[in-house]
C-alpha atoms as a PDB file:
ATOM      1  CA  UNK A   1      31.118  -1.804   7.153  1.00  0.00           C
ATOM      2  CA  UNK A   2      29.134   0.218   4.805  1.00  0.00           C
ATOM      3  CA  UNK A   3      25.539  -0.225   4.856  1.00  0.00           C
ATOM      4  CA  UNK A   4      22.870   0.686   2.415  1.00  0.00           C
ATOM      5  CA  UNK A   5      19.287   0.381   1.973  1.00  0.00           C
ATOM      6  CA  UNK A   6      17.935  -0.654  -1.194  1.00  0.00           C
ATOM      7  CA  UNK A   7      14.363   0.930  -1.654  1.00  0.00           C
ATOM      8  CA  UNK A   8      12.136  -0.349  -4.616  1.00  0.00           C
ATOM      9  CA  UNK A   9       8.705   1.460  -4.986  1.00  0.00           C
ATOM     10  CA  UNK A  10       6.065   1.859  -7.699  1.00  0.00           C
ATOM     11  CA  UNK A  11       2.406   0.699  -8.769  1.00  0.00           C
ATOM     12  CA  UNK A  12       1.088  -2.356  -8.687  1.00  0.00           C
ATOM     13  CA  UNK A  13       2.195  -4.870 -11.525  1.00  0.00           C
ATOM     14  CA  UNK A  14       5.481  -2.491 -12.495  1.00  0.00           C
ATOM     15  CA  UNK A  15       7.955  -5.442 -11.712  1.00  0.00           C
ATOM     16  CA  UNK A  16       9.194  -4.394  -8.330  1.00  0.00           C
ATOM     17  CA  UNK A  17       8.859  -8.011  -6.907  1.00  0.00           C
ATOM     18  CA  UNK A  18      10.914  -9.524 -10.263  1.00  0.00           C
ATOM     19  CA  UNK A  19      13.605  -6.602  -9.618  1.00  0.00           C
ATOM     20  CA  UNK A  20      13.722  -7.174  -5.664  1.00  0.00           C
ATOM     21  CA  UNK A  21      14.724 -10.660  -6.327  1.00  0.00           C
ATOM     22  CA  UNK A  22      17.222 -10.140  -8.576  1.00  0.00           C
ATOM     23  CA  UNK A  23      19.189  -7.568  -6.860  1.00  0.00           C
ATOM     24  CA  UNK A  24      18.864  -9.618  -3.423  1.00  0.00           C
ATOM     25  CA  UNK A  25      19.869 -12.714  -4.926  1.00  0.00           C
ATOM     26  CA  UNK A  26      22.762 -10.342  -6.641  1.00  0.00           C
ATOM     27  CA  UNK A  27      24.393  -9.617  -3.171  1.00  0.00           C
ATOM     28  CA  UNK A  28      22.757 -12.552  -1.125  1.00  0.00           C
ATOM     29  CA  UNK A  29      20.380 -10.069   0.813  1.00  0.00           C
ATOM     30  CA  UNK A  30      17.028  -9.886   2.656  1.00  0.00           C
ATOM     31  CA  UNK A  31      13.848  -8.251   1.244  1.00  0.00           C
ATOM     32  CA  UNK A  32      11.623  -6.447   3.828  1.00  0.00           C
ATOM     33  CA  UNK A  33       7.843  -5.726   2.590  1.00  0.00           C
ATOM     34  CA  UNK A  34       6.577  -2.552   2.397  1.00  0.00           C
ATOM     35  CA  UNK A  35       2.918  -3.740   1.282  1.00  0.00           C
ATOM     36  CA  UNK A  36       0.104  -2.763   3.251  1.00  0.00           C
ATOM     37  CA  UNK A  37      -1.862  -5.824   2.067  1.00  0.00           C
ATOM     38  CA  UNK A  38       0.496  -8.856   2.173  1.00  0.00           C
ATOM     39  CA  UNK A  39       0.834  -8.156   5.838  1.00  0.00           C
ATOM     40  CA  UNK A  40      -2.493 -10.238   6.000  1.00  0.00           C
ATOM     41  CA  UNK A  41      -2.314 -14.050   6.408  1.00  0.00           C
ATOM     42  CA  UNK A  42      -4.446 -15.757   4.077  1.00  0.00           C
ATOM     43  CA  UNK A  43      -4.610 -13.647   1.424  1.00  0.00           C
ATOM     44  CA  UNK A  44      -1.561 -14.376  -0.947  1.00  0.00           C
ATOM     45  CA  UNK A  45      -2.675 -14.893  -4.382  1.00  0.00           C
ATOM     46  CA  UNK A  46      -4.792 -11.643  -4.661  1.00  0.00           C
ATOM     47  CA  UNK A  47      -1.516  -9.147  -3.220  1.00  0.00           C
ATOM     48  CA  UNK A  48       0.811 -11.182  -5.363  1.00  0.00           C
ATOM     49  CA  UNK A  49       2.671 -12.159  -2.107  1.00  0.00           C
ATOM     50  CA  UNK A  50       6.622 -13.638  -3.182  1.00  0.00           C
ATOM     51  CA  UNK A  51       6.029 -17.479  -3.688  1.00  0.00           C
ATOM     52  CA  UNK A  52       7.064 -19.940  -1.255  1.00  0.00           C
ATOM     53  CA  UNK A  53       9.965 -20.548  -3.525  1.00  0.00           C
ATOM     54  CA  UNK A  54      11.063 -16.975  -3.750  1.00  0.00           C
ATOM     55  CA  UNK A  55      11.107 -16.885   0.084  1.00  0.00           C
ATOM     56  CA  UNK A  56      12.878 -19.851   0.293  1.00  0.00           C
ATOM     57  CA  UNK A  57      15.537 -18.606  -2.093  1.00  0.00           C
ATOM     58  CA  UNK A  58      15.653 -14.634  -0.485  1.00  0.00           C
ATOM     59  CA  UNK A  59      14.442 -14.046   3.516  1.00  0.00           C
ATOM     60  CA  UNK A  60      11.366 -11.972   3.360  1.00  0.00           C
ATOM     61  CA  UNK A  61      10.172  -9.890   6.475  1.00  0.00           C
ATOM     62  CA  UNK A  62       7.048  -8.082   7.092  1.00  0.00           C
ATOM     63  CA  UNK A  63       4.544 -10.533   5.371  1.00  0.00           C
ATOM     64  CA  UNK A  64       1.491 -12.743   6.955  1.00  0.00           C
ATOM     65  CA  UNK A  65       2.042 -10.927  10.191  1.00  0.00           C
ATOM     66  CA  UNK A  66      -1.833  -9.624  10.624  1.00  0.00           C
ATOM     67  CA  UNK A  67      -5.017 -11.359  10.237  1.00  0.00           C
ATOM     68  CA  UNK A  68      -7.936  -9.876   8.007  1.00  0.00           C
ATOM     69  CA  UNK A  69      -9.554  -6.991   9.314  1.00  0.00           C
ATOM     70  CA  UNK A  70      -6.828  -6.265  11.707  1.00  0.00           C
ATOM     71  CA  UNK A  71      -6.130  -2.829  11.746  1.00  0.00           C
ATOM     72  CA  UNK A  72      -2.471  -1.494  10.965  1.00  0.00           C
ATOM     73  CA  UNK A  73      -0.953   1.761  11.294  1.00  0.00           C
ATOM     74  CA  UNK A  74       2.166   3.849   8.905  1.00  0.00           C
ATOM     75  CA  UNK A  75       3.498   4.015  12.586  1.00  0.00           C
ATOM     76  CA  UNK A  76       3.335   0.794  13.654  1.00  0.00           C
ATOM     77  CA  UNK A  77       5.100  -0.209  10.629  1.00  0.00           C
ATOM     78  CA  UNK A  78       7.840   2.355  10.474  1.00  0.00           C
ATOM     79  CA  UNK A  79       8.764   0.916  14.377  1.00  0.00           C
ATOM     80  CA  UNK A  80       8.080  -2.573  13.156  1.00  0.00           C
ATOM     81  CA  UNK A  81      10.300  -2.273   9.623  1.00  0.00           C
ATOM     82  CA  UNK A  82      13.144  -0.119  11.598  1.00  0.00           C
ATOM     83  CA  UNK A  83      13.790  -3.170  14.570  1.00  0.00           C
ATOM     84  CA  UNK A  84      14.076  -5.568  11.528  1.00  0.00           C
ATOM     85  CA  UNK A  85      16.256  -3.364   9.346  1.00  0.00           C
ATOM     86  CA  UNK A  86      18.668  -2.978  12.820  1.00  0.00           C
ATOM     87  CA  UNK A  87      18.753  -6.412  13.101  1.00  0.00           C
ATOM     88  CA  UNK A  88      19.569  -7.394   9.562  1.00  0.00           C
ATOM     89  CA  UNK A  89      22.259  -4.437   9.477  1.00  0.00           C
ATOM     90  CA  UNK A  90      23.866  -5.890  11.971  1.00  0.00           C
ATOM     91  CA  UNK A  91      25.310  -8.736   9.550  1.00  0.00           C
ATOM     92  CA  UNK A  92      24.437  -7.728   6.268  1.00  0.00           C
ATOM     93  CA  UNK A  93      25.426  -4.667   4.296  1.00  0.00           C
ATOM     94  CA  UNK A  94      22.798  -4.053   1.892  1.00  0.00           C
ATOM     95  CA  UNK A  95      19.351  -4.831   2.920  1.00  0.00           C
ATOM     96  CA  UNK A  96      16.197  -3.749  -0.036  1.00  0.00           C
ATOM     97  CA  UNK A  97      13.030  -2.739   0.986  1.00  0.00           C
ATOM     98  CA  UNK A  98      10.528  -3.140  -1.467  1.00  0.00           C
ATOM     99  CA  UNK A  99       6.826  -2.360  -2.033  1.00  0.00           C
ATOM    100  CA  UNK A 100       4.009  -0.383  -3.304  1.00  0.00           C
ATOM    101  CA  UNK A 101       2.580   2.085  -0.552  1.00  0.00           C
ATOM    102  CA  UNK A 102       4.010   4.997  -0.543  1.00  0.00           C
ATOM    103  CA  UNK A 103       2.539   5.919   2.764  1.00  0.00           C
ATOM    104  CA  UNK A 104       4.864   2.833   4.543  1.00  0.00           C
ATOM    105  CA  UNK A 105       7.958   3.815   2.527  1.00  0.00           C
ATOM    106  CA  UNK A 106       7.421   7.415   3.344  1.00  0.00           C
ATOM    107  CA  UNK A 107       7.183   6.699   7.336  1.00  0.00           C
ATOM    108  CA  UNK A 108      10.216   4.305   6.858  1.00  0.00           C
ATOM    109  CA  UNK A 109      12.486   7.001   5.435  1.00  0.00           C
ATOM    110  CA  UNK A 110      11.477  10.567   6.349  1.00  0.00           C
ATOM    111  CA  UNK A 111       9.410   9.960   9.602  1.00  0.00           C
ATOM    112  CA  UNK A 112       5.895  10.780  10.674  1.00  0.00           C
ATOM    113  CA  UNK A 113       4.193  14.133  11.137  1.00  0.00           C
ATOM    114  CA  UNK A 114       3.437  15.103  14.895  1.00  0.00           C
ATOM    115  CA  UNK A 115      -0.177  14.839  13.207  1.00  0.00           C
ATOM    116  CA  UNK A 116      -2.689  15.589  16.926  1.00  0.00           C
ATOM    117  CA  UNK A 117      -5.110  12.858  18.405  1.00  0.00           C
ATOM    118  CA  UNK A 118      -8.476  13.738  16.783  1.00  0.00           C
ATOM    119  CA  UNK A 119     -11.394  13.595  19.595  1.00  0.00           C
ATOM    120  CA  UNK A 120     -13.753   9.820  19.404  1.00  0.00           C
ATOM    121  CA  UNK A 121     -16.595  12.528  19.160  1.00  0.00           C
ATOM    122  CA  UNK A 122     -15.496  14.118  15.880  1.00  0.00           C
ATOM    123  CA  UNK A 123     -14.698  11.018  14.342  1.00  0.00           C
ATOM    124  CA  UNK A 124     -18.324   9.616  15.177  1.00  0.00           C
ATOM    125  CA  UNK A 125     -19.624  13.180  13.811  1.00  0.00           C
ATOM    126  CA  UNK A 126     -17.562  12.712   9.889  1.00  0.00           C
ATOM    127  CA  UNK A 127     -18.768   8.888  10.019  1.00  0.00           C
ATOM    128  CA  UNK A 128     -22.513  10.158  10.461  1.00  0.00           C
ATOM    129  CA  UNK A 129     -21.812  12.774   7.925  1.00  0.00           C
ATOM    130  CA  UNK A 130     -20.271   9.826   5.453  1.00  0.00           C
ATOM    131  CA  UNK A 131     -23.447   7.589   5.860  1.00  0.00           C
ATOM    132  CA  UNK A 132     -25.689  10.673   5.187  1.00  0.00           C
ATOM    133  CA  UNK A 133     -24.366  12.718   2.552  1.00  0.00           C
ATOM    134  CA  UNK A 134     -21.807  10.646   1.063  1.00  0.00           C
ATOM    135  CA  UNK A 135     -17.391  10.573   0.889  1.00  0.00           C
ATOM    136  CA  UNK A 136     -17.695  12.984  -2.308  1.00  0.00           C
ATOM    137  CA  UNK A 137     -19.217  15.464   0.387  1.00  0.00           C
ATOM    138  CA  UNK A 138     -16.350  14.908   2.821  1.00  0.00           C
ATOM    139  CA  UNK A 139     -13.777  15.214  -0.130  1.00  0.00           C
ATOM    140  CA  UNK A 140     -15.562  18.257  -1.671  1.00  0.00           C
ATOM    141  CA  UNK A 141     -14.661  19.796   2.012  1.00  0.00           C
ATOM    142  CA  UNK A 142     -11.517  18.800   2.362  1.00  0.00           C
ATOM    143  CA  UNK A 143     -10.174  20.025  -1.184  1.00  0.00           C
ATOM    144  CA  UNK A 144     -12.195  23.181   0.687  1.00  0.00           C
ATOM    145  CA  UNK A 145     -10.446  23.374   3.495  1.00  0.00           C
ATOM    146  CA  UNK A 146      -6.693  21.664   2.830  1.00  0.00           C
ATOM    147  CA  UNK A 147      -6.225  21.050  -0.680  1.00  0.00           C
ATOM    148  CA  UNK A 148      -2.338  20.150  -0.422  1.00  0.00           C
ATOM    149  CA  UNK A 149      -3.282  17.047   1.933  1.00  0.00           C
ATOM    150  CA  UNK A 150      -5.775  16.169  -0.576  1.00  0.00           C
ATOM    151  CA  UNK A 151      -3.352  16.428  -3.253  1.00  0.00           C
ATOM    152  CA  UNK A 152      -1.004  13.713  -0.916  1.00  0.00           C
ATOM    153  CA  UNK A 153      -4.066  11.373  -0.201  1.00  0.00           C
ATOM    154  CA  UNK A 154      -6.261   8.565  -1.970  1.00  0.00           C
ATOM    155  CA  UNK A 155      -9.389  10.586  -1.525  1.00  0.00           C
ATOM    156  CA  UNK A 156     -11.487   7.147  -2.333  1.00  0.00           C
ATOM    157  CA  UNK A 157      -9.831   5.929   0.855  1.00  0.00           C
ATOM    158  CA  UNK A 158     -13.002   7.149   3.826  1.00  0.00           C
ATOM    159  CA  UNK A 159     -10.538   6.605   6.366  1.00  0.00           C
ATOM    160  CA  UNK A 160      -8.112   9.036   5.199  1.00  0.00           C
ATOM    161  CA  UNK A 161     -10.388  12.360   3.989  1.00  0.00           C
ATOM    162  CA  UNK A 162     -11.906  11.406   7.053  1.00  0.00           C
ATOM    163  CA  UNK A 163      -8.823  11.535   9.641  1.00  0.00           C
ATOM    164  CA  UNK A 164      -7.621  14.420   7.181  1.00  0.00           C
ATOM    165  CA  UNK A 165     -10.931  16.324   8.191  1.00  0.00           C
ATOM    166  CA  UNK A 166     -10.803  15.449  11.381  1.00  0.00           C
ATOM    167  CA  UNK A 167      -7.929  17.197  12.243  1.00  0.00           C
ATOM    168  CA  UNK A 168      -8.888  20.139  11.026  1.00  0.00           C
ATOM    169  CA  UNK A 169     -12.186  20.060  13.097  1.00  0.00           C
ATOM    170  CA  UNK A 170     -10.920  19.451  15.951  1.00  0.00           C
ATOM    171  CA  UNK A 171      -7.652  21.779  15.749  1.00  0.00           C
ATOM    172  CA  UNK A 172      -8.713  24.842  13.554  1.00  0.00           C
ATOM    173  CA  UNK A 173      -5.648  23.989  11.271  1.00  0.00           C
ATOM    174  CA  UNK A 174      -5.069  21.837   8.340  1.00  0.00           C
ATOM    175  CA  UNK A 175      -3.745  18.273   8.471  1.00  0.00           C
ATOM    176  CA  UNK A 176      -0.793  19.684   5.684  1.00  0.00           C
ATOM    177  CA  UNK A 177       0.270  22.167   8.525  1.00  0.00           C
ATOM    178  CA  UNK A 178       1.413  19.664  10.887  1.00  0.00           C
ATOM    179  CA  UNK A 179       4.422  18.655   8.731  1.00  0.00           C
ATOM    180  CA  UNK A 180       7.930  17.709  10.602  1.00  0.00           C
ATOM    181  CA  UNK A 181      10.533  20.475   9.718  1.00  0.00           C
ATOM    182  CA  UNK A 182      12.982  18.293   8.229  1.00  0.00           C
ATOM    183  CA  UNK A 183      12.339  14.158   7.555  1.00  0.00           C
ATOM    184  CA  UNK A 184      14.458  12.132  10.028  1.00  0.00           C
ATOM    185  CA  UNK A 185      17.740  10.561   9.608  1.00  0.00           C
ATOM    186  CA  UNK A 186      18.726   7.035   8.800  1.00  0.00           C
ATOM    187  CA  UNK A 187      22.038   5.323   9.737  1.00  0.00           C
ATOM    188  CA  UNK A 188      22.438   3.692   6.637  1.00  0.00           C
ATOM    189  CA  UNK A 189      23.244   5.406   2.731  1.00  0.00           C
ATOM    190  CA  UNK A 190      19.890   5.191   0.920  1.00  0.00           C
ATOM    191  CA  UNK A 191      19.451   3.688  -3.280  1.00  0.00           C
ATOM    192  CA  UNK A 192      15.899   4.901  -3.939  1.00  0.00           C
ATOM    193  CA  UNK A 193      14.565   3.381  -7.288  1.00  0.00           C
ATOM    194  CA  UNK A 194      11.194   3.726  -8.305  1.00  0.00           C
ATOM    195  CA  UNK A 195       9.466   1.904 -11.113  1.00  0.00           C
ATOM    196  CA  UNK A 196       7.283   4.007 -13.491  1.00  0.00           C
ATOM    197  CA  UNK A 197       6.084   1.976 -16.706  1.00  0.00           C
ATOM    198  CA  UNK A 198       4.234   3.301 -19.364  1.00  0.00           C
ATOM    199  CA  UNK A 199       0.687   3.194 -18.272  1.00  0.00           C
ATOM    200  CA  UNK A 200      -0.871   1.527 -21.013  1.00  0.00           C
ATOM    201  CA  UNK A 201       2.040  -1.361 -20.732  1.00  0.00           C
ATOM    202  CA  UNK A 202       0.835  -1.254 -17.208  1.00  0.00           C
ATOM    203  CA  UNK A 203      -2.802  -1.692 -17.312  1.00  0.00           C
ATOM    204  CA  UNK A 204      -2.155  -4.411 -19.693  1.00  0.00           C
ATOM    205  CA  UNK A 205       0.091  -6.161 -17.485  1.00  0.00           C
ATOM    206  CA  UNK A 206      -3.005  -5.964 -14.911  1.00  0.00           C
ATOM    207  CA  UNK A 207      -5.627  -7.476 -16.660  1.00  0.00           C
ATOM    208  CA  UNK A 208      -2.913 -10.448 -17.525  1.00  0.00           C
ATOM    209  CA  UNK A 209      -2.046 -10.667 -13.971  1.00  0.00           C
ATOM    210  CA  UNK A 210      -5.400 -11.044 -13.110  1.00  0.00           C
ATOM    211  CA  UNK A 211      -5.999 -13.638 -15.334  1.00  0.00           C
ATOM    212  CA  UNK A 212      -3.019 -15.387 -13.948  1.00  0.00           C
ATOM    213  CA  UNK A 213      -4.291 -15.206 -10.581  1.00  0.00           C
ATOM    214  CA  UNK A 214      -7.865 -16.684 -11.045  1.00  0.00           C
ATOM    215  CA  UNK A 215      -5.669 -19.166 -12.998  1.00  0.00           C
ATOM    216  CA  UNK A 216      -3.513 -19.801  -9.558  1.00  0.00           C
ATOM    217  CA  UNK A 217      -6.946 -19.828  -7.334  1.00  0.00           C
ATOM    218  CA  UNK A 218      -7.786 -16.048  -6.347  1.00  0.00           C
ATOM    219  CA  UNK A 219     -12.047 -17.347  -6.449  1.00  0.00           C
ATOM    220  CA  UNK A 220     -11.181 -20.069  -4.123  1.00  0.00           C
ATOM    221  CA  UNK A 221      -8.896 -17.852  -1.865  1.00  0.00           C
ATOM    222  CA  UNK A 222     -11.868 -15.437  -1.665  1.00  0.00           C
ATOM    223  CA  UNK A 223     -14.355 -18.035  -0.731  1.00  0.00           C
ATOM    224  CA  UNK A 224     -12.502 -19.217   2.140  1.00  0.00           C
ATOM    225  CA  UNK A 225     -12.183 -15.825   3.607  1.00  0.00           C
ATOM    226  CA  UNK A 226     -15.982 -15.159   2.827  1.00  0.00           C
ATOM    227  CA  UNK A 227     -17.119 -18.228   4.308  1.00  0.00           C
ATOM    228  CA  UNK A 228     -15.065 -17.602   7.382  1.00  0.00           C
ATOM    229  CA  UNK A 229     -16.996 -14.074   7.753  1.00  0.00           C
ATOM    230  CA  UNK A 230     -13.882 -12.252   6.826  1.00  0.00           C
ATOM    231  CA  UNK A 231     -14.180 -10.993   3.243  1.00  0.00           C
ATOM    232  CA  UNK A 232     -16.416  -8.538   4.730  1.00  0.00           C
ATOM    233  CA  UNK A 233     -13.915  -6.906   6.735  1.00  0.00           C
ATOM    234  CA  UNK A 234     -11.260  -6.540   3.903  1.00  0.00           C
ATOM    235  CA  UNK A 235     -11.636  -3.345   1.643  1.00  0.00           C
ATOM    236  CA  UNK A 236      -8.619  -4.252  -0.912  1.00  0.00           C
ATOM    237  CA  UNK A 237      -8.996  -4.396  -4.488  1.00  0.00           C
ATOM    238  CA  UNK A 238      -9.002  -8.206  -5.380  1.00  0.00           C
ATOM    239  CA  UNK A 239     -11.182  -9.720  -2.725  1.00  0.00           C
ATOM    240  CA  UNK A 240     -13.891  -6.759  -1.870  1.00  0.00           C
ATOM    241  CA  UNK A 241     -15.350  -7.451  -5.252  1.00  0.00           C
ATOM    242  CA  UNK A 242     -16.331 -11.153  -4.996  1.00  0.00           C
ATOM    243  CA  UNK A 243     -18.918 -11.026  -2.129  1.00  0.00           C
ATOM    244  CA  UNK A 244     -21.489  -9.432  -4.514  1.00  0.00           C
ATOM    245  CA  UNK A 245     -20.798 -12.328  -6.378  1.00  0.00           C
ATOM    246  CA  UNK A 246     -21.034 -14.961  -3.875  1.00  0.00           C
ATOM    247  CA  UNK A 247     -24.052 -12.871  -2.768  1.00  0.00           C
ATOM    248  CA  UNK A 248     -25.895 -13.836  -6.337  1.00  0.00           C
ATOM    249  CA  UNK A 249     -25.781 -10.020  -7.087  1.00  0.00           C
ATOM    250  CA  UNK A 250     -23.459  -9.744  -9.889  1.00  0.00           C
ATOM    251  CA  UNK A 251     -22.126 -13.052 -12.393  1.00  0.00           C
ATOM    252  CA  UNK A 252     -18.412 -13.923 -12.300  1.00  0.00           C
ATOM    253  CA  UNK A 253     -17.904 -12.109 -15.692  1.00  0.00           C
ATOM    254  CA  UNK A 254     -18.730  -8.774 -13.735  1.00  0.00           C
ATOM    255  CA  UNK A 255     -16.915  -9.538 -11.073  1.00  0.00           C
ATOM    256  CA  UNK A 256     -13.321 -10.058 -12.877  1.00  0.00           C
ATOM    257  CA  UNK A 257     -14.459  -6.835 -14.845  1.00  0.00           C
ATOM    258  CA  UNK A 258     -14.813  -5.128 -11.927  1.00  0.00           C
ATOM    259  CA  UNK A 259     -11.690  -6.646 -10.318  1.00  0.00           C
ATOM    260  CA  UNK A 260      -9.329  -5.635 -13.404  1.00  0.00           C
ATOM    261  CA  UNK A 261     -11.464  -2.248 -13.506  1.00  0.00           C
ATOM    262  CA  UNK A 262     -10.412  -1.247  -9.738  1.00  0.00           C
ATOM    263  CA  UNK A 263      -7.110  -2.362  -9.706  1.00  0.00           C
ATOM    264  CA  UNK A 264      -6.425  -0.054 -13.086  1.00  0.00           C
ATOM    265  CA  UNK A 265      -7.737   2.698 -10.712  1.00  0.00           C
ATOM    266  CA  UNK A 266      -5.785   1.826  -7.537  1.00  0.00           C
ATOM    267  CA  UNK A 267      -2.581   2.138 -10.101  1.00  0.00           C
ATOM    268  CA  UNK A 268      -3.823   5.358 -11.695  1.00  0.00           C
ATOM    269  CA  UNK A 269      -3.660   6.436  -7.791  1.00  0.00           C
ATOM    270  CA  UNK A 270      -0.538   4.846  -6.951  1.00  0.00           C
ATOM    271  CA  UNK A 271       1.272   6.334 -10.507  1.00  0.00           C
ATOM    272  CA  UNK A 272       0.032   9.871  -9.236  1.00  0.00           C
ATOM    273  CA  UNK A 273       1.498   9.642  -5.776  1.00  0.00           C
ATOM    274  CA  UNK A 274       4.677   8.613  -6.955  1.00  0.00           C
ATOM    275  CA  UNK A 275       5.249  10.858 -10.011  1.00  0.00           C
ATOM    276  CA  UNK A 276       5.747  13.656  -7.056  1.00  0.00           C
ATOM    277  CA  UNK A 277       8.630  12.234  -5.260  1.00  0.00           C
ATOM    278  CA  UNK A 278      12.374  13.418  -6.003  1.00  0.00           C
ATOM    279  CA  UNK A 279      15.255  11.963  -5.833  1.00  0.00           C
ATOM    280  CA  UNK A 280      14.245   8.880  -6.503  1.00  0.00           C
ATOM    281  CA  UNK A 281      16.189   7.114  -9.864  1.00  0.00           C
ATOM    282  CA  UNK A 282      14.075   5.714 -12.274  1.00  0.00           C
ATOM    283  CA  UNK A 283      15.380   2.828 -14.223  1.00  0.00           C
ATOM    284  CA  UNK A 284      12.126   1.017 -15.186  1.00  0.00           C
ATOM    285  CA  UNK A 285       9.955   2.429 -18.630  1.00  0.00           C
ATOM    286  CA  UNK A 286       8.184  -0.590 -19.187  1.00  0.00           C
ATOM    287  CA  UNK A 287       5.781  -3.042 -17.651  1.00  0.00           C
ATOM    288  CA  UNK A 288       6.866  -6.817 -18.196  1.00  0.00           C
END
């Protein structure tokens, strides 16, 4: 039997949900989620998780696997994603993959880099540094002292210039040097197709999709989390923004400003990472 992976990628709000669907219902196939933030429970309006009806429809893997605040690694999920492709493989012949982090979809398909252990010490040195002077500080060094890995990251992300700068400390060498020599191979023919909309279409189709979730209960679904002490410990676009406004510190109008305002950026990121892959076939031009 011939097998091939269907892989759907792009920003946020570009359709790859609305196309997933399609093509799985198209040859009666599972979708497997390559979304670093529906892997948390409780939190399904604000990622856009598929509807209960959609999963009932089309088997979905990889969602509501996590609680809030749990920590999850690219390597975890390229072990977790691989058993469950196997497994689905084993009676299906097309299987789609579909999602917006690049970093999951990039583990999935070429592999890790052998990337060192970075010393507790060092870490605990760059968080000190963070809290004192700042993450423009930290990114300011790394674009210093590795620009290509800060070309690959999201350098608003602390975790990453911070890892990124902690290899270097600890090693001598840059995080880009530690690159595998050629990306691993998978046992199944690969469709990549990545969705790249116009990006005015596309920051329209956020703000409307934002609407549409307050519409559907995002304020509610943030409440609950920050009443259970967990909104604290999420730092995704959607939810972070609200506990300033459950705080009294900013009105609701600010907050969906601020909401729409950050997800427009967290695109702007996403568009940039993916406008540097190859191979990939693009068949999307506009949002919808």
């Amino acid at each position: 039997m011939n097998r091939t992976l269907i892989v759907i990628t792009g920003p946020t709000a570009s359709g790859k949900s609305r196309l997933a669907m399609r093509m799985a219902e198209e040859f009666d196939c599972a979708i497997v989620c390559a979304d670093s933030r529906q892997l948390y429970r409780s939190m399904d309006i604000g990622t856009a998780k598929p509807t209960a009806e959609d999963r009932a429809i089309i088997p979905h893997f990889m969602l509501d696997i996590i609680d809030p605040g749990e920590r999850y690694s690219a390597a975890r999920y390229e072990k977790e994603a691989m058993s469950i492709l196997e497994a689905l493989f084993q009676k299906e012949s097309e299987v789609i993959v579909c999602g917006g982090t690049g970093f999951y979809i990039k583990a999935l398909l070429e592999g890790l880099d052998p990337i060192p252990n970075v010393p507790k010490d060092v870490f605990n040195k760059l968080n000190k540094r963070l809290e004192r002077e700042g993450l423009e500080s930290l990114v300011q060094k790394l674009l210093e002292v590795d620009p290509g890995r800060a070309e690959e990251i999201d350098l608003q992300n602390p975790r990453r210039v911070i890892r990124s700068l902690g290899v270097w400390e600890s090693t001598g060498k840059p995080f880009s040097t530690f690159k595998r020599d050629r990306p691993k191979e998978l046992p199944w023919k690969v469709e990549k197709i990545l969705l790249l909309p116009d990006r005015d279409a596309l920051y329209t189709k956020i703000d409307k999709r934002v609407d549409e979730m307050l519409d559907a209960g995002l304020e509610e679904e943030a409440r609950h989390l920050y009443e259970n002490r967990l909104l604290e410990k999420i730092d995704t676009v959607g939810y972070s923004e609200w506990s300033d406004y459950f705080k009294g510190a900013i009105d609701r109008e600010t907050c969906v400003e601020l909401i729409k305002r950050n997800t427009r950026r967290y695109a702007k990121r996403q568009y940039t990472w993916f406008r540097r892959l190859s191979g990939w076939r693009n068949v999307f031009h506009g949002a919808q």
